[in-house]
C-alpha atoms as a PDB file:
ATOM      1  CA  UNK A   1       0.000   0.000   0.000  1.00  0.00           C
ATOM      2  CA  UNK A   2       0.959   3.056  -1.301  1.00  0.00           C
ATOM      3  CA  UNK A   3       1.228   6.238   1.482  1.00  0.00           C
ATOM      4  CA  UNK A   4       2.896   9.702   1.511  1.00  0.00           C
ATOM      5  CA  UNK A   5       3.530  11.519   5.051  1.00  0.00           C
ATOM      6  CA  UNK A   6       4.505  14.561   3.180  1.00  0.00           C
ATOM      7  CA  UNK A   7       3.233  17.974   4.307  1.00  0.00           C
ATOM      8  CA  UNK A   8       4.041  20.198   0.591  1.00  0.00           C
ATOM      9  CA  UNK A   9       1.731  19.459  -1.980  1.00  0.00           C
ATOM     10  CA  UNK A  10       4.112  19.813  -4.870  1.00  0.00           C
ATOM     11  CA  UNK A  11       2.348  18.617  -8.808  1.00  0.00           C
ATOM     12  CA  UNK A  12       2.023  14.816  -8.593  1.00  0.00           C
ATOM     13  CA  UNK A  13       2.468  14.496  -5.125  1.00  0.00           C
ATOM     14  CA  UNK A  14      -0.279  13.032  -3.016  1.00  0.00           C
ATOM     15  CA  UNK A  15      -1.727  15.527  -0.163  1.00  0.00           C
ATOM     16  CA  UNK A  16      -0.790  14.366   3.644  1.00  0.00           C
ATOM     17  CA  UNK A  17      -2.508  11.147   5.035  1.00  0.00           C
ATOM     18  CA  UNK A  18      -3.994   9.611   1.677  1.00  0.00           C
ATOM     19  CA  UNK A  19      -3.515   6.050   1.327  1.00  0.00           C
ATOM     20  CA  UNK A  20      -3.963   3.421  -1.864  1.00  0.00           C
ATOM     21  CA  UNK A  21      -7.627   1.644  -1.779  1.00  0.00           C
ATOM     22  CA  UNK A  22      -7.349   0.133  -5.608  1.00  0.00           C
ATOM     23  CA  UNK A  23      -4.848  -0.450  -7.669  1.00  0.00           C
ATOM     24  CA  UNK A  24      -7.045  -1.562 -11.061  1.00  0.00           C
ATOM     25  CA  UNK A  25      -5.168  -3.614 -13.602  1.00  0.00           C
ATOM     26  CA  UNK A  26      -7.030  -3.368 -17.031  1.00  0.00           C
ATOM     27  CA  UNK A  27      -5.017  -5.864 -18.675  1.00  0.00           C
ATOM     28  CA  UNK A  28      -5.755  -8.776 -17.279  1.00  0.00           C
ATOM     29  CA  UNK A  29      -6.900 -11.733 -19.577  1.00  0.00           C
ATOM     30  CA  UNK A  30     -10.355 -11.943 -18.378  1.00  0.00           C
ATOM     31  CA  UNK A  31     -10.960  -7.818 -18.162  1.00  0.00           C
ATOM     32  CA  UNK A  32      -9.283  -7.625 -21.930  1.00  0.00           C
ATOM     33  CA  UNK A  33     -11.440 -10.042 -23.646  1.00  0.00           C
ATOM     34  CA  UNK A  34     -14.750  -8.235 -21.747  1.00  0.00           C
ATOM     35  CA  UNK A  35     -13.771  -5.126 -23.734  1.00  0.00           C
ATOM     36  CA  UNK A  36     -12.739  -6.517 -26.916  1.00  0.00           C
ATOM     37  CA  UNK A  37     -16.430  -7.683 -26.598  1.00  0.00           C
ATOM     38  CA  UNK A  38     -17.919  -4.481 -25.458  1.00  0.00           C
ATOM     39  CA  UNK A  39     -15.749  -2.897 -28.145  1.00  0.00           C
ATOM     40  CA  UNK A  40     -17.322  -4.273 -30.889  1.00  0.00           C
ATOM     41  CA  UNK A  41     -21.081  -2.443 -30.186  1.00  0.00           C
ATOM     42  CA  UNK A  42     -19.480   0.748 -29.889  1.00  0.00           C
ATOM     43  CA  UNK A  43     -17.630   0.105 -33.250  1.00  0.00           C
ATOM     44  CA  UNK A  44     -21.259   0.111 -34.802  1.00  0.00           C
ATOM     45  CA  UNK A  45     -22.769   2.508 -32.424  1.00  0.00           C
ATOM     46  CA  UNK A  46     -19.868   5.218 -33.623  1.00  0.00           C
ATOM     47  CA  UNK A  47     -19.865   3.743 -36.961  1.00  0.00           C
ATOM     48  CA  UNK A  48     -23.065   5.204 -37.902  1.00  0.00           C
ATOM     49  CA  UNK A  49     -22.825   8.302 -36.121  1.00  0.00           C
ATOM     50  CA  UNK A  50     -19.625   8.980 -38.136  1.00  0.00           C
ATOM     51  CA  UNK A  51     -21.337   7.893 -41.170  1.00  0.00           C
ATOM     52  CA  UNK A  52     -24.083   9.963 -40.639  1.00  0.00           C
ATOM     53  CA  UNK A  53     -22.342  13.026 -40.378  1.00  0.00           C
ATOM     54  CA  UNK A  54     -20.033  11.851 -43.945  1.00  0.00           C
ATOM     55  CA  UNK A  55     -22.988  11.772 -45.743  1.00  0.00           C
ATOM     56  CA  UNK A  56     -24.701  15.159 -43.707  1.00  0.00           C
ATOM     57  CA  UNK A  57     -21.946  17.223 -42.866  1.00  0.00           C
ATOM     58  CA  UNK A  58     -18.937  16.030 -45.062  1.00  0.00           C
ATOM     59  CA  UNK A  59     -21.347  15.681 -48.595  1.00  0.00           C
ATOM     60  CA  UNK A  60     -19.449  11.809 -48.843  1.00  0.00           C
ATOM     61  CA  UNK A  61     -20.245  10.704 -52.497  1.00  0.00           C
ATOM     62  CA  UNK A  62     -22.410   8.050 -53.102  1.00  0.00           C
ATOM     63  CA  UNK A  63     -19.848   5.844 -55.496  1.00  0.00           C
ATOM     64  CA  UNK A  64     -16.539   4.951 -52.805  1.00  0.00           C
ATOM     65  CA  UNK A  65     -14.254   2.962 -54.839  1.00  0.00           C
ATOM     66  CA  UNK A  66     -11.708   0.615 -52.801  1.00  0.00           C
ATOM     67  CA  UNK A  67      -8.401   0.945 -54.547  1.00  0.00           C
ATOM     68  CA  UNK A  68      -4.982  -0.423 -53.403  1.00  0.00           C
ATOM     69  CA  UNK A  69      -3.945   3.776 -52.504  1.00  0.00           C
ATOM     70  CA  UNK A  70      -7.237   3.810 -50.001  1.00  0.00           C
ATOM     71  CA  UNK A  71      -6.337   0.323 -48.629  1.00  0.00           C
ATOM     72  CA  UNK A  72      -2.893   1.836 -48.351  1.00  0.00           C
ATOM     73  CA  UNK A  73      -4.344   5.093 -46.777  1.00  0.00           C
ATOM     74  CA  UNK A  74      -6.811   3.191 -44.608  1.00  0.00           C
ATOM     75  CA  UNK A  75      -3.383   1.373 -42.696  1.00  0.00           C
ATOM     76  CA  UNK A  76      -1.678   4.694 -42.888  1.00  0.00           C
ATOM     77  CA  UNK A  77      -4.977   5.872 -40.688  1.00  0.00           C
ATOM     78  CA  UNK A  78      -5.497   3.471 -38.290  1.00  0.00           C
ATOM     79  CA  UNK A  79      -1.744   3.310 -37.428  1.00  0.00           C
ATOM     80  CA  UNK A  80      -2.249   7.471 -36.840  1.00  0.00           C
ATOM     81  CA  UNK A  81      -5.005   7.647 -35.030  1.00  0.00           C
ATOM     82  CA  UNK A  82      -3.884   5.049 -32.762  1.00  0.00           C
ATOM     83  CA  UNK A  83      -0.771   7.304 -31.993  1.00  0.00           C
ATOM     84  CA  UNK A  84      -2.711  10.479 -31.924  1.00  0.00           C
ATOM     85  CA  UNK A  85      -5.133   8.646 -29.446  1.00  0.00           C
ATOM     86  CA  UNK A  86      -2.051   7.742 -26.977  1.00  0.00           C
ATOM     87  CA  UNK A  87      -0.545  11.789 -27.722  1.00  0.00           C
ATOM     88  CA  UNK A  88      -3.825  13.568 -26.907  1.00  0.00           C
ATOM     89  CA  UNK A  89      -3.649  11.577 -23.487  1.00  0.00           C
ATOM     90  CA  UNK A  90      -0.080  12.904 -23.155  1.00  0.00           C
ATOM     91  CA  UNK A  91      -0.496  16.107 -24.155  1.00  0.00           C
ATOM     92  CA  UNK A  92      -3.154  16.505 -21.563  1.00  0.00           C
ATOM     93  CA  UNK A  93      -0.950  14.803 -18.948  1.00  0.00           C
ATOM     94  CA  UNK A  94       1.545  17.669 -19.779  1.00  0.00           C
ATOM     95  CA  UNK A  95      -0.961  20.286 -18.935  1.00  0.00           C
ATOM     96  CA  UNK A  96      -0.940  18.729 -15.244  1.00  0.00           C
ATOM     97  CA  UNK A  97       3.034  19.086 -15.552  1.00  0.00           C
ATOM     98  CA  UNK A  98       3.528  15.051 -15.923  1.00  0.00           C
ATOM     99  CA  UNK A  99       6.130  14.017 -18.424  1.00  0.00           C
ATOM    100  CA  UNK A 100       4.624  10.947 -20.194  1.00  0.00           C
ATOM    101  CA  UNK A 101       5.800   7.893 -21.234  1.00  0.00           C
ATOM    102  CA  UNK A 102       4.910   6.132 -24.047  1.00  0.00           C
ATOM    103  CA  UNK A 103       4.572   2.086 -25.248  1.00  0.00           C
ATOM    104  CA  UNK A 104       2.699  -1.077 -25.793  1.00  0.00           C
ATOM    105  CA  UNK A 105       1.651  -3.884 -24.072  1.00  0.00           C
ATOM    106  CA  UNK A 106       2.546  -6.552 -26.656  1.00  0.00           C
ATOM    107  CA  UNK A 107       0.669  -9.767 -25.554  1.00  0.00           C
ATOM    108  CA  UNK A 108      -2.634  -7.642 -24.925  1.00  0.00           C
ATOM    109  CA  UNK A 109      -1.927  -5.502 -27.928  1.00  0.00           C
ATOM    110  CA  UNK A 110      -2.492  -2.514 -26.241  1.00  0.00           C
ATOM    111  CA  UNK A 111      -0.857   1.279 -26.490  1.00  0.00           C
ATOM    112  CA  UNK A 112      -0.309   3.327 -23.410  1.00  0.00           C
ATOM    113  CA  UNK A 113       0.659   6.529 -22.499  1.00  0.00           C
ATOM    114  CA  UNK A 114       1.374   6.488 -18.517  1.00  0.00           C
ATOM    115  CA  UNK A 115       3.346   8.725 -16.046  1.00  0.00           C
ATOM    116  CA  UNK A 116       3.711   6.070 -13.085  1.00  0.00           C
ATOM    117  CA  UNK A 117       4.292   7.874  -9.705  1.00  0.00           C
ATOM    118  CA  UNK A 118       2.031  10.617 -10.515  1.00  0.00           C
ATOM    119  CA  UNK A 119      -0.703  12.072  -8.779  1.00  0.00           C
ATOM    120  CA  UNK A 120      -3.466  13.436 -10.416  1.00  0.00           C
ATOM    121  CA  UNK A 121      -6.740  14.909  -9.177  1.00  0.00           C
ATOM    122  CA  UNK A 122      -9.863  12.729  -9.678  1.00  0.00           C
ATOM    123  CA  UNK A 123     -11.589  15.217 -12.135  1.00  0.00           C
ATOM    124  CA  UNK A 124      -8.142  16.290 -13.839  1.00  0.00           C
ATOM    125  CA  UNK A 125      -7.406  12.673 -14.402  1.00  0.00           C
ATOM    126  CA  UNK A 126     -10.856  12.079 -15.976  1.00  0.00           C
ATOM    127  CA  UNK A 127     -10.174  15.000 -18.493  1.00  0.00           C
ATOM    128  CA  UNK A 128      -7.007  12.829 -19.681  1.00  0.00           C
ATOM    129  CA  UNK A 129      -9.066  10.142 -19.756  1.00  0.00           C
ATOM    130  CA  UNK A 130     -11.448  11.503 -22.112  1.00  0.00           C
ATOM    131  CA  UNK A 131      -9.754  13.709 -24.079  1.00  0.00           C
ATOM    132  CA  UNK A 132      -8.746  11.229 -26.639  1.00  0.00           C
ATOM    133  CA  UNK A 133     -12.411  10.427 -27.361  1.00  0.00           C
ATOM    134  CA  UNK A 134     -13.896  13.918 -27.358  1.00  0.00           C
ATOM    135  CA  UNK A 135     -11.004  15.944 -28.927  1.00  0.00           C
ATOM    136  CA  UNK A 136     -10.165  13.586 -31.338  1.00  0.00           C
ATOM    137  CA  UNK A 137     -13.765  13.046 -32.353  1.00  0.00           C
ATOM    138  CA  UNK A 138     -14.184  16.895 -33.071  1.00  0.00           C
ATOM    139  CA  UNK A 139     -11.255  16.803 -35.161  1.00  0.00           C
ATOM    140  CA  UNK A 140     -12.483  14.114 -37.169  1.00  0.00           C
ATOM    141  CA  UNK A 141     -16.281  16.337 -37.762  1.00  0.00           C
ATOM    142  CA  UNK A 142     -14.108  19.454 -38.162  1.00  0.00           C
ATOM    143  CA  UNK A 143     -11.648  17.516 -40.865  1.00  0.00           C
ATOM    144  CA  UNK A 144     -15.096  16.890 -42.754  1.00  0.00           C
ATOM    145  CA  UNK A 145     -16.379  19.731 -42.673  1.00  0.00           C
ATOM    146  CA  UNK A 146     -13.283  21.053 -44.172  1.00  0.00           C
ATOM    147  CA  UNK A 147     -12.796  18.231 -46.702  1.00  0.00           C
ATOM    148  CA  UNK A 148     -16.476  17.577 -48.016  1.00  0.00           C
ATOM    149  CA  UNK A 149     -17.612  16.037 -51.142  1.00  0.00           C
ATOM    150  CA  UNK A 150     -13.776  14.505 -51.111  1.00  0.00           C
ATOM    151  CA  UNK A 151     -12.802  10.689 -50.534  1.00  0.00           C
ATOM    152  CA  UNK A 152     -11.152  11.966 -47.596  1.00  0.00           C
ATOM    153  CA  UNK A 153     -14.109  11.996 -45.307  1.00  0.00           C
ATOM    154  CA  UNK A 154     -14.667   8.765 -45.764  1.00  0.00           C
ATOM    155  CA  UNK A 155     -11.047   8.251 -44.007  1.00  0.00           C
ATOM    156  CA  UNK A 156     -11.770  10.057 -41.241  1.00  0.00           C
ATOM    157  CA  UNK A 157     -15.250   8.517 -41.021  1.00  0.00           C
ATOM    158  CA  UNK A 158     -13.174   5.309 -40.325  1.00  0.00           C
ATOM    159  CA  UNK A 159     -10.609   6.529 -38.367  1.00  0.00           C
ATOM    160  CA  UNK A 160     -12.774   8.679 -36.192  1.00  0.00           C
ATOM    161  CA  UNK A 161     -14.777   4.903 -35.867  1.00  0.00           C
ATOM    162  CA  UNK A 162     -11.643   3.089 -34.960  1.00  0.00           C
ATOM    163  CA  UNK A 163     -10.603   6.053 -32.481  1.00  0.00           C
ATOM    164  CA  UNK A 164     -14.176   5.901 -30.441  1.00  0.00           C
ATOM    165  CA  UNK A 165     -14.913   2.586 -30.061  1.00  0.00           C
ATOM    166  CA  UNK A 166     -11.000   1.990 -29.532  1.00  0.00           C
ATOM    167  CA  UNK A 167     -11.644   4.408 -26.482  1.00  0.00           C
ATOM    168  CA  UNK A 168     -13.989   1.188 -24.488  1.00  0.00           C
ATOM    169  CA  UNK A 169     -10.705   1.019 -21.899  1.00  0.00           C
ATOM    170  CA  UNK A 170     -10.790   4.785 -21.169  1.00  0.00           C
ATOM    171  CA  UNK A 171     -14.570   4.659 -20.676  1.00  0.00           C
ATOM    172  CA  UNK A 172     -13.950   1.374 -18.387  1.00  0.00           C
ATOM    173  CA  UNK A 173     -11.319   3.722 -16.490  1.00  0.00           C
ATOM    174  CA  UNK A 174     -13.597   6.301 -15.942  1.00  0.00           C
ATOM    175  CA  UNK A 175     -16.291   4.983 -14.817  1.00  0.00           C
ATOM    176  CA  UNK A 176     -13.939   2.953 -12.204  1.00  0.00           C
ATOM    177  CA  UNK A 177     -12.951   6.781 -11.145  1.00  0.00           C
ATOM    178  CA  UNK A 178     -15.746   7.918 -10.486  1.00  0.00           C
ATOM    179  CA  UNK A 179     -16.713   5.841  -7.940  1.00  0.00           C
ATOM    180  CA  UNK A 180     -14.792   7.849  -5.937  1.00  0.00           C
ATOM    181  CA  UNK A 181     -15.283  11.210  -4.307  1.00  0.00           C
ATOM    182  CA  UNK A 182     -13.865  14.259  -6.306  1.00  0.00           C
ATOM    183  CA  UNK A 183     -11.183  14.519  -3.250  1.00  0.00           C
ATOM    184  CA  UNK A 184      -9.388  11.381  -4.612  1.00  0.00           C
ATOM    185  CA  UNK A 185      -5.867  10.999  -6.265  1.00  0.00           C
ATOM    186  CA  UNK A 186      -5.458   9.018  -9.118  1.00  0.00           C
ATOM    187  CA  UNK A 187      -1.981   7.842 -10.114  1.00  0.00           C
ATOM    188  CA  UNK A 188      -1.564   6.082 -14.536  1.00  0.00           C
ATOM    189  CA  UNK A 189      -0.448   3.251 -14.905  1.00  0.00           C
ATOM    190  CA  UNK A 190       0.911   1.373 -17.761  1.00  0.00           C
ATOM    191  CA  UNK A 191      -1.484  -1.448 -17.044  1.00  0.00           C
ATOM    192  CA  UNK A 192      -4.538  -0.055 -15.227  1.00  0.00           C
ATOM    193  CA  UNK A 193      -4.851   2.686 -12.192  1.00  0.00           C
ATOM    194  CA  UNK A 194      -4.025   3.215  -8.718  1.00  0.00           C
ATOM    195  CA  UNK A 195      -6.855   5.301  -6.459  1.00  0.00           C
ATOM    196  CA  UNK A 196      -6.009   6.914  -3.253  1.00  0.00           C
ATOM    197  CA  UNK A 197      -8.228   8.621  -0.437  1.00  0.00           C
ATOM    198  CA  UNK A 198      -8.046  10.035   2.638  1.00  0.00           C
ATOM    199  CA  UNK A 199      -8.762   8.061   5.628  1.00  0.00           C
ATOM    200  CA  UNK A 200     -10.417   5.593   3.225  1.00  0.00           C
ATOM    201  CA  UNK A 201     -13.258   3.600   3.720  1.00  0.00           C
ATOM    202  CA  UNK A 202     -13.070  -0.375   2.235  1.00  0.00           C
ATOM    203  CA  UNK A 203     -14.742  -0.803  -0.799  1.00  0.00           C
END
């Protein structure tokens, strides 16, 4: 168990007297397949809504022919947003003066960016959380907007997809936060969280 008997409150130091209550690994076998499953309704769920606003906002054209340079540019995509997805959370974390690191969990397939060691506030750490998912997402409607009655909306019709329902573990994260008061620390890490309180109840 994690405790700090510090009196300053320096950034990403825990206040006097908080203690660990949960330390939540997401990548265990069990948790990972449960939202790999949970993924897939979301892929639909944001599928349409992305494809809705193609056809709405971004004009898409009615004929989308699949040729090798889309296949190419689809790859190009996914391996993008799945980077941009992992720098929006460490951009944020930056804003909270952490220094993020960045990687992947190989046998879960799974990107990270993490600062281990650092505290955040409950509500500051849900803003990293989500950013990916909200920021990115307005990107993508901006990007068509910008780009309509071009091929390229399509693109980021997918990519925006990929990007939302990719964000299932974030979501998961969240709503594991929340469960605790706003006074709570939250500390990334590579494989999950760690929650701290003061004079903390069991849960």
């Amino acid at each position: 168990m994690l405790e700090t008997n510090s009196t300053s409150i320096t950034p990403g130091s825990l206040p006097n007297g908080y203690q660990e209550v949960l330390y939540y690994r997401l990548n265990k076998p069990i948790r990972v397949t449960v939202l790999q499953i949970l993924s897939i309704p979301l892929f639909v769920v944001f599928g349409l809504m992305f494809l809705n606003v193609a056809i709405g906002l971004g004009k898409l054209p009615s004929h989308v022919q699949i040729r090798l340079t889309g296949i190419i540019l689809l790859v190009i995509g996914t391996l993008l947003t799945l980077f941009l997805h992992e720098l929006t959370h460490g951009v944020v974390m930056r804003m909270f003066g952490a220094k993020p690191h960045y990687g992947v969990l190989w046998k879960q397939a799974m990107f990270y960016a993490t600062t281990p060691r650092y505290a955040y506030r409950r509500n500051d750490y849900l803003l990293i959380t989500l950013a990916p998912l909200s920021i990115l997402s307005i990107l993508v409607i901006l990007g068509m907007w910008f780009m309509q009655g071009t091929l390229w909306v399509a693109l980021l019709a997918i990519c925006g997809t990929i990007n939302a329902s990719g964000a299932i573990g974030d979501l998961w994260i969240a709503i594991i936060v929340l469960r605790y008061a706003p006074t709570a620390y939250v500390m990334d890490e590579r494989d999950g969280v760690r929650v701290f309180l003061q004079n903390p109840e069991v849960r």
